[in-house]
PDBML (XML) file of the C-alpha atoms, coordinates in Angstrom:
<?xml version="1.0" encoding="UTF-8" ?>
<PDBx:datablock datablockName="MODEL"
   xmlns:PDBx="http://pdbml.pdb.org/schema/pdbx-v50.xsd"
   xmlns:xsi="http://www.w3.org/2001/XMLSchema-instance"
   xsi:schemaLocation="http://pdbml.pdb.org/schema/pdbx-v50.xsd pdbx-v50.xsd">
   <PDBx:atom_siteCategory>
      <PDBx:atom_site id="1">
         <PDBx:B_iso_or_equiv>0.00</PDBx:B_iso_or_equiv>
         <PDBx:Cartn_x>16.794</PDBx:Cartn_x>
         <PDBx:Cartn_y>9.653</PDBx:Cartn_y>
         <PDBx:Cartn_z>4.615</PDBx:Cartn_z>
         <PDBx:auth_asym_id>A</PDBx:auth_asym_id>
         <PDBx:auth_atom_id>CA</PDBx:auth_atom_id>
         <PDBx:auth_comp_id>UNK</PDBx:auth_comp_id>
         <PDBx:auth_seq_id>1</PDBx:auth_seq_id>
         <PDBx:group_PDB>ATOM</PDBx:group_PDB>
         <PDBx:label_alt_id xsi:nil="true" />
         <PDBx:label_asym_id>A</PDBx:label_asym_id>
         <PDBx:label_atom_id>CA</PDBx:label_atom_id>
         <PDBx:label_comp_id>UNK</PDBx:label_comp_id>
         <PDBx:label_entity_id>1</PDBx:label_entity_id>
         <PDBx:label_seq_id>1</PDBx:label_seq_id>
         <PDBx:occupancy>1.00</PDBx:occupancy>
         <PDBx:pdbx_PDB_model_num>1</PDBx:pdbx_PDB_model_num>
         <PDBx:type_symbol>C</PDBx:type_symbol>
      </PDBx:atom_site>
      <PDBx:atom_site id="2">
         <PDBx:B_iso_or_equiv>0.00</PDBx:B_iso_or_equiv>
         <PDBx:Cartn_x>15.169</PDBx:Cartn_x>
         <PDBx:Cartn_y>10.778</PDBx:Cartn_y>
         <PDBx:Cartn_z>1.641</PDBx:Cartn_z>
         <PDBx:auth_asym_id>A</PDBx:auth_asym_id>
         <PDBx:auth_atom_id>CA</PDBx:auth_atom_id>
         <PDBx:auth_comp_id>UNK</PDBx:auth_comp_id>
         <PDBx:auth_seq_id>2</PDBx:auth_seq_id>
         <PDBx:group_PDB>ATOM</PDBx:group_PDB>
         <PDBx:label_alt_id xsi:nil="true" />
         <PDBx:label_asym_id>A</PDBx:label_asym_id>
         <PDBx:label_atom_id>CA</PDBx:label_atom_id>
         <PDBx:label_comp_id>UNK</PDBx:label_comp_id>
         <PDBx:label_entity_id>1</PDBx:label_entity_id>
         <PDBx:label_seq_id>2</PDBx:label_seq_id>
         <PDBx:occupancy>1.00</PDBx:occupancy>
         <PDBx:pdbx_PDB_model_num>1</PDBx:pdbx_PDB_model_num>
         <PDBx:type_symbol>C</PDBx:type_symbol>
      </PDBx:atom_site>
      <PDBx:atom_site id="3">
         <PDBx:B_iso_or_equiv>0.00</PDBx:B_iso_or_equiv>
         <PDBx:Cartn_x>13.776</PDBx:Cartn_x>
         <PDBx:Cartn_y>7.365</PDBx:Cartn_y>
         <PDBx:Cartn_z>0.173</PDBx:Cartn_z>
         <PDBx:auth_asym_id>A</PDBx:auth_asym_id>
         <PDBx:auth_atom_id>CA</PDBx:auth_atom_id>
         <PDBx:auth_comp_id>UNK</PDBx:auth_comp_id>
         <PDBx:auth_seq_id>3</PDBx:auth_seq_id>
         <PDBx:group_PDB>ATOM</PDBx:group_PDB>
         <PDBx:label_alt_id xsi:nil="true" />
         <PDBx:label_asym_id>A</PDBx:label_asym_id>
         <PDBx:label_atom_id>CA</PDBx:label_atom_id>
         <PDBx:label_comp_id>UNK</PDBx:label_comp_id>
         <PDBx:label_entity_id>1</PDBx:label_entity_id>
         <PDBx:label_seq_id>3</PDBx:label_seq_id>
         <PDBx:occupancy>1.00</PDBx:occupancy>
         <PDBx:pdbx_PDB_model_num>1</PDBx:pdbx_PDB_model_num>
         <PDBx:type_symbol>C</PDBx:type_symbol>
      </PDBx:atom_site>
      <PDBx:atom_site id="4">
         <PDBx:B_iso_or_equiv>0.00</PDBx:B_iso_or_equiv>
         <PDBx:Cartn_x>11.507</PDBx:Cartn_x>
         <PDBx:Cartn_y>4.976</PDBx:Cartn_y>
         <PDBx:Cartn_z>0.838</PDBx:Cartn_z>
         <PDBx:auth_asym_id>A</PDBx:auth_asym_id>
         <PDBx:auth_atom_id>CA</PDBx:auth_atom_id>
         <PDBx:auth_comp_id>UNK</PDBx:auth_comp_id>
         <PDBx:auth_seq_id>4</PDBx:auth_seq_id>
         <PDBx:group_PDB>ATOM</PDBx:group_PDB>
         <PDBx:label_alt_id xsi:nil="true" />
         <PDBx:label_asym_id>A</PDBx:label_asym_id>
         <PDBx:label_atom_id>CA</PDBx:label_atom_id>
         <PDBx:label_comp_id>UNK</PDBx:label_comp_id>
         <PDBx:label_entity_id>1</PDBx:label_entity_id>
         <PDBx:label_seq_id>4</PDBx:label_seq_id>
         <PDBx:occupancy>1.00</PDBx:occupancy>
         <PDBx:pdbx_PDB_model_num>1</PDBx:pdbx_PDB_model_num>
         <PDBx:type_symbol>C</PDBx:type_symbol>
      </PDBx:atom_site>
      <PDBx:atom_site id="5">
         <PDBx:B_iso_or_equiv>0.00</PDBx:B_iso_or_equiv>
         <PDBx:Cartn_x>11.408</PDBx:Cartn_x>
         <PDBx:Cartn_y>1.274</PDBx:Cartn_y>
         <PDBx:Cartn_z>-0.258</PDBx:Cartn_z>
         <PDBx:auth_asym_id>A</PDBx:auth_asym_id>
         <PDBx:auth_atom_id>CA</PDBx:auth_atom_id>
         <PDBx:auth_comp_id>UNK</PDBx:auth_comp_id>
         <PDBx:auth_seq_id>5</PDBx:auth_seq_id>
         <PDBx:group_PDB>ATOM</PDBx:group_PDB>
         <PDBx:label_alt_id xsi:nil="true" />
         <PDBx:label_asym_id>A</PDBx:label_asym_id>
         <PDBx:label_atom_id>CA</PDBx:label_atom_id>
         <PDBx:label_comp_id>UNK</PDBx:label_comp_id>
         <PDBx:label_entity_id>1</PDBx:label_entity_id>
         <PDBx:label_seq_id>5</PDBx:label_seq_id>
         <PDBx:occupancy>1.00</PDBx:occupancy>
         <PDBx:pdbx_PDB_model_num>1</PDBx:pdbx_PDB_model_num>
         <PDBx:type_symbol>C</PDBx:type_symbol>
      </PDBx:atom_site>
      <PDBx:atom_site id="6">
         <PDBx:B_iso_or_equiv>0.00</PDBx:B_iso_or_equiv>
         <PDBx:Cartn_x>8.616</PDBx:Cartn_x>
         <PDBx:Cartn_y>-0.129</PDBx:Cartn_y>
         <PDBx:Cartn_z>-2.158</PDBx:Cartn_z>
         <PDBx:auth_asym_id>A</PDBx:auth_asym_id>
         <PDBx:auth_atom_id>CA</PDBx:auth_atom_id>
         <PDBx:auth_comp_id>UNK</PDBx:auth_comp_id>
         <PDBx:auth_seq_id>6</PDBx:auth_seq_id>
         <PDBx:group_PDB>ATOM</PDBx:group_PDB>
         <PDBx:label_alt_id xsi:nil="true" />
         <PDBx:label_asym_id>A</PDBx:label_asym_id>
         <PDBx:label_atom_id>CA</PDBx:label_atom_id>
         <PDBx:label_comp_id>UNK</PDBx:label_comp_id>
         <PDBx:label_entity_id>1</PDBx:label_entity_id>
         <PDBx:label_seq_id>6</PDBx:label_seq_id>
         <PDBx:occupancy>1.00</PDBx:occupancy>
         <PDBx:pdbx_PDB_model_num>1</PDBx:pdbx_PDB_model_num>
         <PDBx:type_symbol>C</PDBx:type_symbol>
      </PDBx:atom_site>
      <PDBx:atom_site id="7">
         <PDBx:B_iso_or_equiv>0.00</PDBx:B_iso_or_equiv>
         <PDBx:Cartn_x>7.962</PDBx:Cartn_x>
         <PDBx:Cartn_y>-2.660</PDBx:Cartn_y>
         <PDBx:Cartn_z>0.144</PDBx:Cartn_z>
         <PDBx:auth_asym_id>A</PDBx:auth_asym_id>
         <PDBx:auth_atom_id>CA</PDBx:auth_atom_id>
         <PDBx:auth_comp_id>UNK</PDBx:auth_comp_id>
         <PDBx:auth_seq_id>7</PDBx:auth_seq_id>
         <PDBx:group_PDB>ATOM</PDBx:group_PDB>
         <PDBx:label_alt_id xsi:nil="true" />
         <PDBx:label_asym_id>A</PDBx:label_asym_id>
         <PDBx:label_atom_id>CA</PDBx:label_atom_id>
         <PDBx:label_comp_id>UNK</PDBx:label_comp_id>
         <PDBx:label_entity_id>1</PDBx:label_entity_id>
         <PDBx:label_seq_id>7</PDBx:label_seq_id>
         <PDBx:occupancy>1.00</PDBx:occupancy>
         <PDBx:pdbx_PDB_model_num>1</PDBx:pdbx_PDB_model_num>
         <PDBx:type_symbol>C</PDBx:type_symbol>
      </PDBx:atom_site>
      <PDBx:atom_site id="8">
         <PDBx:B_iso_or_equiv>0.00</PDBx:B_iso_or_equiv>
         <PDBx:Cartn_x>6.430</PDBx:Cartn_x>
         <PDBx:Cartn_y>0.162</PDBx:Cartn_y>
         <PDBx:Cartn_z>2.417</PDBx:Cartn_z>
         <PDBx:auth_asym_id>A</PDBx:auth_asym_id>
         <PDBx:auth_atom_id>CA</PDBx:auth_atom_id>
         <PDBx:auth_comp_id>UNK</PDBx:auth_comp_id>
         <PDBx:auth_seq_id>8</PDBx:auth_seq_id>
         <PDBx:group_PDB>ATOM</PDBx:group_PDB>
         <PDBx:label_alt_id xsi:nil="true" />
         <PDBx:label_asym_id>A</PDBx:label_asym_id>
         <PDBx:label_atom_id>CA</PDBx:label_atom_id>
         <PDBx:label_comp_id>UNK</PDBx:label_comp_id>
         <PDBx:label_entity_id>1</PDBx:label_entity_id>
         <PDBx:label_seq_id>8</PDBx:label_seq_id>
         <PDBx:occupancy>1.00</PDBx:occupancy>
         <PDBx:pdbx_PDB_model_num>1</PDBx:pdbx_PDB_model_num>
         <PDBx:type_symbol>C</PDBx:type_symbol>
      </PDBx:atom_site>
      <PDBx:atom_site id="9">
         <PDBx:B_iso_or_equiv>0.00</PDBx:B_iso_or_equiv>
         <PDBx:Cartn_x>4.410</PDBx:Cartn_x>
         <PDBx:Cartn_y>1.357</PDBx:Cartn_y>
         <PDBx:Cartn_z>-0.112</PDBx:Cartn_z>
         <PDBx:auth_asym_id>A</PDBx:auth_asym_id>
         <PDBx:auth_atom_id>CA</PDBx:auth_atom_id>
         <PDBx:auth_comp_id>UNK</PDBx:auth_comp_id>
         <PDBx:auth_seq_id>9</PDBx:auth_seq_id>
         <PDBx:group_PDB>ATOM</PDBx:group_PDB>
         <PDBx:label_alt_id xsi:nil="true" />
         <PDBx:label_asym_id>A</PDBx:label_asym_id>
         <PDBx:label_atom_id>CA</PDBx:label_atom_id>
         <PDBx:label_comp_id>UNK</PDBx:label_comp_id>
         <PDBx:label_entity_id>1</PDBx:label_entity_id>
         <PDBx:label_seq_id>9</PDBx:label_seq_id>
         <PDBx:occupancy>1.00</PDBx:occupancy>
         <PDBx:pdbx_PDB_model_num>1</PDBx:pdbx_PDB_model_num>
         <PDBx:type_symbol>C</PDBx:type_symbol>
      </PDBx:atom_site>
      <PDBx:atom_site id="10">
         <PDBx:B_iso_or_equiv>0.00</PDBx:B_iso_or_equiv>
         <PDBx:Cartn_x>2.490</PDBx:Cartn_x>
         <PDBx:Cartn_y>-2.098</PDBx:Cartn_y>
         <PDBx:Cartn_z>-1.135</PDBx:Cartn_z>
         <PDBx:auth_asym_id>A</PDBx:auth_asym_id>
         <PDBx:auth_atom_id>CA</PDBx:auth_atom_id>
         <PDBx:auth_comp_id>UNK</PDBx:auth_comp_id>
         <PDBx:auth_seq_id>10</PDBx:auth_seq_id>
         <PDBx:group_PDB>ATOM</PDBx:group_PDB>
         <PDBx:label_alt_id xsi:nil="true" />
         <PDBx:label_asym_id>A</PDBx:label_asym_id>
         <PDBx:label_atom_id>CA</PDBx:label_atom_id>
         <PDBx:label_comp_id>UNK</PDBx:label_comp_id>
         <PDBx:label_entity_id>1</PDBx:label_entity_id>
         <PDBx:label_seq_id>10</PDBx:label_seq_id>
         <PDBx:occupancy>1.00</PDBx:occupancy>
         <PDBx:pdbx_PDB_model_num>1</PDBx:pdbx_PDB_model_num>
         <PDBx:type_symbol>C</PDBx:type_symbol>
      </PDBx:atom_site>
      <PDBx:atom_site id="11">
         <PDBx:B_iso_or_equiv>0.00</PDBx:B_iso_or_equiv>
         <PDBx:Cartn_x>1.901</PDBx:Cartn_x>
         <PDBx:Cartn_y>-2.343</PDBx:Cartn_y>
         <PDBx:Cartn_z>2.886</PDBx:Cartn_z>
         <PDBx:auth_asym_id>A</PDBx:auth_asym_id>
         <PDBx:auth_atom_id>CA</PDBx:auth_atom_id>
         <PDBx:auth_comp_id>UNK</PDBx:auth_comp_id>
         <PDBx:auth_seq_id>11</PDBx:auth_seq_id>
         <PDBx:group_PDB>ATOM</PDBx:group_PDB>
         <PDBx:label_alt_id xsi:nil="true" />
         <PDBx:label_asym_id>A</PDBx:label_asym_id>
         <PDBx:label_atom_id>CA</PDBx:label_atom_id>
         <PDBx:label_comp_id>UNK</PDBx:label_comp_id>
         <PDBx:label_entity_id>1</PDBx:label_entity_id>
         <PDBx:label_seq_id>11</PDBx:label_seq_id>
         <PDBx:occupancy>1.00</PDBx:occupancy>
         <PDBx:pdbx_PDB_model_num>1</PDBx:pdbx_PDB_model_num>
         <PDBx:type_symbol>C</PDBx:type_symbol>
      </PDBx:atom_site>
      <PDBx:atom_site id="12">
         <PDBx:B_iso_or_equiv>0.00</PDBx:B_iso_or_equiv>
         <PDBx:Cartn_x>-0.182</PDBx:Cartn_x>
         <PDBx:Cartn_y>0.550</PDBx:Cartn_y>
         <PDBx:Cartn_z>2.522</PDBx:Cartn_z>
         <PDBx:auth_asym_id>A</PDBx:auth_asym_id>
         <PDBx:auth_atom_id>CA</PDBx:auth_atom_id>
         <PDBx:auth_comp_id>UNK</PDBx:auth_comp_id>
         <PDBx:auth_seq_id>12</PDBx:auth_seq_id>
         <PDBx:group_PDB>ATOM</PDBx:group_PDB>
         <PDBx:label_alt_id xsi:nil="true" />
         <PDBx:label_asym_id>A</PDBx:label_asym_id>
         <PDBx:label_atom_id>CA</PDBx:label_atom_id>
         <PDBx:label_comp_id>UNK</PDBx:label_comp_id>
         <PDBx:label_entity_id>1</PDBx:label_entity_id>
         <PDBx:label_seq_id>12</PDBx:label_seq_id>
         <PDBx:occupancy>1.00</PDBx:occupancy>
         <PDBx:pdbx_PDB_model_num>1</PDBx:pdbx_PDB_model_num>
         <PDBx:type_symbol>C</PDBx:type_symbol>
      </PDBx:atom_site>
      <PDBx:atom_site id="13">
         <PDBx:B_iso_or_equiv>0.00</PDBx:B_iso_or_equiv>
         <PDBx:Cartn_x>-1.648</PDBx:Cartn_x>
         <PDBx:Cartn_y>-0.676</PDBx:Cartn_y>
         <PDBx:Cartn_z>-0.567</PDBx:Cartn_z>
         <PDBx:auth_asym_id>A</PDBx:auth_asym_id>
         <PDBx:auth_atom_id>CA</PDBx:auth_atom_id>
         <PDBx:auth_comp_id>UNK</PDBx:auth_comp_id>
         <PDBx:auth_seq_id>13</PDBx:auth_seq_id>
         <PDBx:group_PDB>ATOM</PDBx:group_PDB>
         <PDBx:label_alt_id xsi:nil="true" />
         <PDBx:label_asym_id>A</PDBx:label_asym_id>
         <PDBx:label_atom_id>CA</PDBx:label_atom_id>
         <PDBx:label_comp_id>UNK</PDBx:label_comp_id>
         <PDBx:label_entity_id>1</PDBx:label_entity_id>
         <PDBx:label_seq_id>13</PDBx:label_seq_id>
         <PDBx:occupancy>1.00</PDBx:occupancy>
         <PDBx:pdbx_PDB_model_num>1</PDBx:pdbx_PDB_model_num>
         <PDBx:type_symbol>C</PDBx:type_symbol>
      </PDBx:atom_site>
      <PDBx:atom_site id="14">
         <PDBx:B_iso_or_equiv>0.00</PDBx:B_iso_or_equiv>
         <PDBx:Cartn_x>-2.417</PDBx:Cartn_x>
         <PDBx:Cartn_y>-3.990</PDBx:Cartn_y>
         <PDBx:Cartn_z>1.455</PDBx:Cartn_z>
         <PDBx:auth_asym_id>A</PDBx:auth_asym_id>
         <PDBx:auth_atom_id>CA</PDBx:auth_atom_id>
         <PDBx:auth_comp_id>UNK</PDBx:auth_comp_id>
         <PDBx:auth_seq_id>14</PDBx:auth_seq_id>
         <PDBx:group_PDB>ATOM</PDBx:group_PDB>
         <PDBx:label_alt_id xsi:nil="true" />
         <PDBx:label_asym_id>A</PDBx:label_asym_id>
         <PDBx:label_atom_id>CA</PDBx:label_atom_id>
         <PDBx:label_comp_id>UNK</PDBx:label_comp_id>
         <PDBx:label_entity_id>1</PDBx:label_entity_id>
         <PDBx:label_seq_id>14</PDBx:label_seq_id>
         <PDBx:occupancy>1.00</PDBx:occupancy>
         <PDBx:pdbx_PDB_model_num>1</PDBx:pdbx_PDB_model_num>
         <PDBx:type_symbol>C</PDBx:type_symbol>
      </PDBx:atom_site>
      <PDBx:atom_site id="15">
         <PDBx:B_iso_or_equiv>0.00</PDBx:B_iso_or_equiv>
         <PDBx:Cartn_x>-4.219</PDBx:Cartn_x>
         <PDBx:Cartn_y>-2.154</PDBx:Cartn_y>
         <PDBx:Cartn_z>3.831</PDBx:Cartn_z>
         <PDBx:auth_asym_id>A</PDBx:auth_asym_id>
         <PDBx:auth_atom_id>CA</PDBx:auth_atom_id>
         <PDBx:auth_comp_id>UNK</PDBx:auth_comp_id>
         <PDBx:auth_seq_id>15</PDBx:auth_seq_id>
         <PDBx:group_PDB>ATOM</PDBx:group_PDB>
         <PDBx:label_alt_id xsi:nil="true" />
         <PDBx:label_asym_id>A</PDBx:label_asym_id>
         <PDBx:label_atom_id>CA</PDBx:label_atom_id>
         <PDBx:label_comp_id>UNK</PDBx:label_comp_id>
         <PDBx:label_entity_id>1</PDBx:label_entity_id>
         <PDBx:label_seq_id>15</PDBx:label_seq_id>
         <PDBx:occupancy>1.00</PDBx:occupancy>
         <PDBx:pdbx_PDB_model_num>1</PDBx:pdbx_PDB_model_num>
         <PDBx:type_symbol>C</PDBx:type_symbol>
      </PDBx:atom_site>
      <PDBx:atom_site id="16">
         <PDBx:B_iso_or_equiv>0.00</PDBx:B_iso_or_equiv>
         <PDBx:Cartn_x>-6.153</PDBx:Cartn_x>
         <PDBx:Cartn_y>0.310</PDBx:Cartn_y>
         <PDBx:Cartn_z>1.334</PDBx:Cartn_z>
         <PDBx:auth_asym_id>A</PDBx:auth_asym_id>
         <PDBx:auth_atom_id>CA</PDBx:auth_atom_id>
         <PDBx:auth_comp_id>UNK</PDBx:auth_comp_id>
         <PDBx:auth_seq_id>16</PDBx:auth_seq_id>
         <PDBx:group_PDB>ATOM</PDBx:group_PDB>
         <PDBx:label_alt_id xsi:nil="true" />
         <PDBx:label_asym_id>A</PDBx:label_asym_id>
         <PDBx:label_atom_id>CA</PDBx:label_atom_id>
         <PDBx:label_comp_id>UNK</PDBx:label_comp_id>
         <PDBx:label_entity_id>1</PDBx:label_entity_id>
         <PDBx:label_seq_id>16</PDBx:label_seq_id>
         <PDBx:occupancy>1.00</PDBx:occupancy>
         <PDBx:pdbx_PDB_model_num>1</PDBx:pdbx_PDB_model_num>
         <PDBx:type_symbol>C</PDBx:type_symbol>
      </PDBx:atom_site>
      <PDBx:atom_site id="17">
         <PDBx:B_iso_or_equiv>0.00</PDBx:B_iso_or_equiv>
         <PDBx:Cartn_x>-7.462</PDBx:Cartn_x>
         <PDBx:Cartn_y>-2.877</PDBx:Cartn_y>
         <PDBx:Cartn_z>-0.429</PDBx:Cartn_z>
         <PDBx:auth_asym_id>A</PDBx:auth_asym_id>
         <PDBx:auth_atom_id>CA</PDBx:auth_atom_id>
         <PDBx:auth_comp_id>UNK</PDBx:auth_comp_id>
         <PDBx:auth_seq_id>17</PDBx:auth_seq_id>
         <PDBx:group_PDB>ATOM</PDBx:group_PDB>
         <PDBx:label_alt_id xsi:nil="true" />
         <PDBx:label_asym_id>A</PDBx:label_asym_id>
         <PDBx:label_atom_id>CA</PDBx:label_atom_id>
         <PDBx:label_comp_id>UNK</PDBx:label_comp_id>
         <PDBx:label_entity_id>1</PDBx:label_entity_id>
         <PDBx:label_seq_id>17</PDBx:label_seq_id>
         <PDBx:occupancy>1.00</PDBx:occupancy>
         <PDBx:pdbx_PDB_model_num>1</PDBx:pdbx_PDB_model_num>
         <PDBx:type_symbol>C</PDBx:type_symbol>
      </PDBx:atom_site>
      <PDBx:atom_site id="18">
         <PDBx:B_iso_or_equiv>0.00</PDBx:B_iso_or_equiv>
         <PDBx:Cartn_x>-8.866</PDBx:Cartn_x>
         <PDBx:Cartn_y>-4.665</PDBx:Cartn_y>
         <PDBx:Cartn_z>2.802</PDBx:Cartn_z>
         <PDBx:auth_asym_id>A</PDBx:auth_asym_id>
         <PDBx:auth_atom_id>CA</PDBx:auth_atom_id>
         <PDBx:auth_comp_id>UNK</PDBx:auth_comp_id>
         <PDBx:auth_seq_id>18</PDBx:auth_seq_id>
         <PDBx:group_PDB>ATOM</PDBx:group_PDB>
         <PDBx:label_alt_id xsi:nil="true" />
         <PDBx:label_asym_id>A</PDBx:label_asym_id>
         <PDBx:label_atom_id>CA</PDBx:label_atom_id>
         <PDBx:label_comp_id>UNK</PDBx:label_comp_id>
         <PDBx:label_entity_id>1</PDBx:label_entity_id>
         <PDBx:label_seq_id>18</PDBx:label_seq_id>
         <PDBx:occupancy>1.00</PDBx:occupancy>
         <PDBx:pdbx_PDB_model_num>1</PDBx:pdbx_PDB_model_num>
         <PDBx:type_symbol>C</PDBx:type_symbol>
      </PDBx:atom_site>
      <PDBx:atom_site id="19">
         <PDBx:B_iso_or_equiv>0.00</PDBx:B_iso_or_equiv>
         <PDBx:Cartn_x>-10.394</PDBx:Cartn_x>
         <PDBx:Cartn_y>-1.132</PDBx:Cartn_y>
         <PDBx:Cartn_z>3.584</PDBx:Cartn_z>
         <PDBx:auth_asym_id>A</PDBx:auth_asym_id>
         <PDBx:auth_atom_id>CA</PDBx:auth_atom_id>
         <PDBx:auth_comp_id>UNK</PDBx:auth_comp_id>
         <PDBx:auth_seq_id>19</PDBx:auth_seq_id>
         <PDBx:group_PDB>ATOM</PDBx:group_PDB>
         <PDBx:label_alt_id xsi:nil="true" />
         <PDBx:label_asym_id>A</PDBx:label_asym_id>
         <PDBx:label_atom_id>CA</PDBx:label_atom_id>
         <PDBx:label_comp_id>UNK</PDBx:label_comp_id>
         <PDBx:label_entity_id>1</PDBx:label_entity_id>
         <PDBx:label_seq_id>19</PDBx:label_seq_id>
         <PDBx:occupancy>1.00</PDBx:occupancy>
         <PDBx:pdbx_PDB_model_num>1</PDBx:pdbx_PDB_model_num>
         <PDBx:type_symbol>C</PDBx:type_symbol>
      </PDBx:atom_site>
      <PDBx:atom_site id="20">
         <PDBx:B_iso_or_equiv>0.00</PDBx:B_iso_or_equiv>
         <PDBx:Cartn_x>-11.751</PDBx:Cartn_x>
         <PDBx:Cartn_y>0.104</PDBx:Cartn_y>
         <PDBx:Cartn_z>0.246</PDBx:Cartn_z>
         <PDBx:auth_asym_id>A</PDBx:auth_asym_id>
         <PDBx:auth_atom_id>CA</PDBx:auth_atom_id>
         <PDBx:auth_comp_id>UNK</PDBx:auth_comp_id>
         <PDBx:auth_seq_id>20</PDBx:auth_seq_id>
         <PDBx:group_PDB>ATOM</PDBx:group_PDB>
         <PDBx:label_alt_id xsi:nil="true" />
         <PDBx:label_asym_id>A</PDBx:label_asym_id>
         <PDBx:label_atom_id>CA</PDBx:label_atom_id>
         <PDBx:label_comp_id>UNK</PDBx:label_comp_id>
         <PDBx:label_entity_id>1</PDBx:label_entity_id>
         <PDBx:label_seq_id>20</PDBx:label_seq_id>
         <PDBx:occupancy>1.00</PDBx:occupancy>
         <PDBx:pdbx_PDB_model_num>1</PDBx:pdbx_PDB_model_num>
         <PDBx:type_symbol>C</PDBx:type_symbol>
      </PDBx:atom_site>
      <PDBx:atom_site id="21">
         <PDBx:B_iso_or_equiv>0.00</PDBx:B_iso_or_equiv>
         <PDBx:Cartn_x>-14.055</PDBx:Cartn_x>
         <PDBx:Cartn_y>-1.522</PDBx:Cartn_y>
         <PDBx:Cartn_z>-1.787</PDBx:Cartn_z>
         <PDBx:auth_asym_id>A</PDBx:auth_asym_id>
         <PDBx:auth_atom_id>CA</PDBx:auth_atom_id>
         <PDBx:auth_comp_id>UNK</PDBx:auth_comp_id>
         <PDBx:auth_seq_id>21</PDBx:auth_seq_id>
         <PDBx:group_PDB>ATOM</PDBx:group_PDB>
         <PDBx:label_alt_id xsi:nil="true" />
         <PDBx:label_asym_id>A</PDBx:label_asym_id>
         <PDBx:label_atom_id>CA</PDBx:label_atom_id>
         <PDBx:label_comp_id>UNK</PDBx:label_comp_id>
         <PDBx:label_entity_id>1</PDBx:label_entity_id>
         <PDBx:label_seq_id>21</PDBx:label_seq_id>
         <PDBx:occupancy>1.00</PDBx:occupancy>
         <PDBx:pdbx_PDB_model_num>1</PDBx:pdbx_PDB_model_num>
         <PDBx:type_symbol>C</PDBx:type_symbol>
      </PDBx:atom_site>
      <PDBx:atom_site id="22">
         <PDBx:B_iso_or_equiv>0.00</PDBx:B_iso_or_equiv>
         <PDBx:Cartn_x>-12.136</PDBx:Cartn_x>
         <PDBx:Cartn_y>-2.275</PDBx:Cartn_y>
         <PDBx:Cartn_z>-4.698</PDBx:Cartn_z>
         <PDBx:auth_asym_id>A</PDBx:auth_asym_id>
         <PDBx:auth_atom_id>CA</PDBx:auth_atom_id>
         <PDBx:auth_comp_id>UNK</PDBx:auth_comp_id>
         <PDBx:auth_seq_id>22</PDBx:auth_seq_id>
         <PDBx:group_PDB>ATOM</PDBx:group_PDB>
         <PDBx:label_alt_id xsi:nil="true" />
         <PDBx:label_asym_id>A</PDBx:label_asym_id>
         <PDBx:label_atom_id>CA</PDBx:label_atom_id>
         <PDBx:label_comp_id>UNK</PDBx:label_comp_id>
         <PDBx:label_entity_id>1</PDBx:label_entity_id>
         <PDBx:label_seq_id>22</PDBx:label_seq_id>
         <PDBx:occupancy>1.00</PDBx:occupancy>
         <PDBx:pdbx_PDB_model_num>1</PDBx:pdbx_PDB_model_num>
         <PDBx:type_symbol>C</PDBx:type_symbol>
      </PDBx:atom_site>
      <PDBx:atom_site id="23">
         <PDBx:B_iso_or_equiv>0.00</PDBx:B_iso_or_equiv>
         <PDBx:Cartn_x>-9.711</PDBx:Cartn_x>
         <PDBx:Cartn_y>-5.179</PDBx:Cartn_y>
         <PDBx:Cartn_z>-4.797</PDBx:Cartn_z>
         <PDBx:auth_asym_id>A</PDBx:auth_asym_id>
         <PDBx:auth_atom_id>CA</PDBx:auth_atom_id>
         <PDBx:auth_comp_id>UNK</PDBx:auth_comp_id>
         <PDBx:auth_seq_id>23</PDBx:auth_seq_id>
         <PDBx:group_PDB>ATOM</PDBx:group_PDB>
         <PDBx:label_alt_id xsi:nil="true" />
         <PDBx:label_asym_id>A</PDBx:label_asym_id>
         <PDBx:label_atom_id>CA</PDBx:label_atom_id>
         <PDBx:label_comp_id>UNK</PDBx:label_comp_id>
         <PDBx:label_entity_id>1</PDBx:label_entity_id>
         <PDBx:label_seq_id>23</PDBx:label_seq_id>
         <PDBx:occupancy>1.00</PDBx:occupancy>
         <PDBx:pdbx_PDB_model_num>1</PDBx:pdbx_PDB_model_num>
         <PDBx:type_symbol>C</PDBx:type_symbol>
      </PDBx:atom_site>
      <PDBx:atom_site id="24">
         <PDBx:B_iso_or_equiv>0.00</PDBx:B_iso_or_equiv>
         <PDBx:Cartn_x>-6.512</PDBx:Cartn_x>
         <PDBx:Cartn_y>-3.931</PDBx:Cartn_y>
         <PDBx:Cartn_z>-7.465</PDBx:Cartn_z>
         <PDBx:auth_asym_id>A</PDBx:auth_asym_id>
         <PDBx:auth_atom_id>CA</PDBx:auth_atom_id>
         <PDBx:auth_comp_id>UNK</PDBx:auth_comp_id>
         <PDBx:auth_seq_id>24</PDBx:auth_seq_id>
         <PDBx:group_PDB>ATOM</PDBx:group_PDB>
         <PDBx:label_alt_id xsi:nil="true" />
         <PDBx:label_asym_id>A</PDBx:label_asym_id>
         <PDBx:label_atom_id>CA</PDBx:label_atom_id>
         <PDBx:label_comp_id>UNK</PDBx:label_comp_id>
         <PDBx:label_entity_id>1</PDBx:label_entity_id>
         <PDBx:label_seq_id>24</PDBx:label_seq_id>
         <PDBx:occupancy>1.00</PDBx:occupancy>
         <PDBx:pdbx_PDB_model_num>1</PDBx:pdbx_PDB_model_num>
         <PDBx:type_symbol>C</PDBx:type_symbol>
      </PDBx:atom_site>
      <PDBx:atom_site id="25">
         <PDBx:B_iso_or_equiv>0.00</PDBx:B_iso_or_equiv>
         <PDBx:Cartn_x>-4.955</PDBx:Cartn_x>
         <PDBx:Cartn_y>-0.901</PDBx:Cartn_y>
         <PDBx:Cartn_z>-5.082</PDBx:Cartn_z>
         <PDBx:auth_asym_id>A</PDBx:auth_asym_id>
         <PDBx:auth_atom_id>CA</PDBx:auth_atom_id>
         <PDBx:auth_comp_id>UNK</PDBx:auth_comp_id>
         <PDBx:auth_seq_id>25</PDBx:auth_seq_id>
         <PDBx:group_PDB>ATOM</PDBx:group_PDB>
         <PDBx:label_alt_id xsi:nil="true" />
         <PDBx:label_asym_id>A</PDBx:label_asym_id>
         <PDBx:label_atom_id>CA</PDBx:label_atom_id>
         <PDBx:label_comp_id>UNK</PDBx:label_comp_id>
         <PDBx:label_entity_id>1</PDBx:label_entity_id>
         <PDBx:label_seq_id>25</PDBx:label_seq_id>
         <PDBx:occupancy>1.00</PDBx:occupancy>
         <PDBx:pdbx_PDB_model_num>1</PDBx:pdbx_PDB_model_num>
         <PDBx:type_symbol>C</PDBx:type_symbol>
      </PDBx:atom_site>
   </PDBx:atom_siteCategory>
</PDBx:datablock>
């Protein structure tokens, strides 16, 4: 569709932040 809502985007950053070591993704 050409777009892709934010929302989506902070679920990755969720997950990036339980994986990484650094807690403000």
């Amino acid at each position: 569709t050409g777009f892709v809502r934010a929302r989506s985007v902070m679920h990755l950053r969720e997950q990036l932040t339980d994986k990484g070591q650094c807690s403000s993704f």
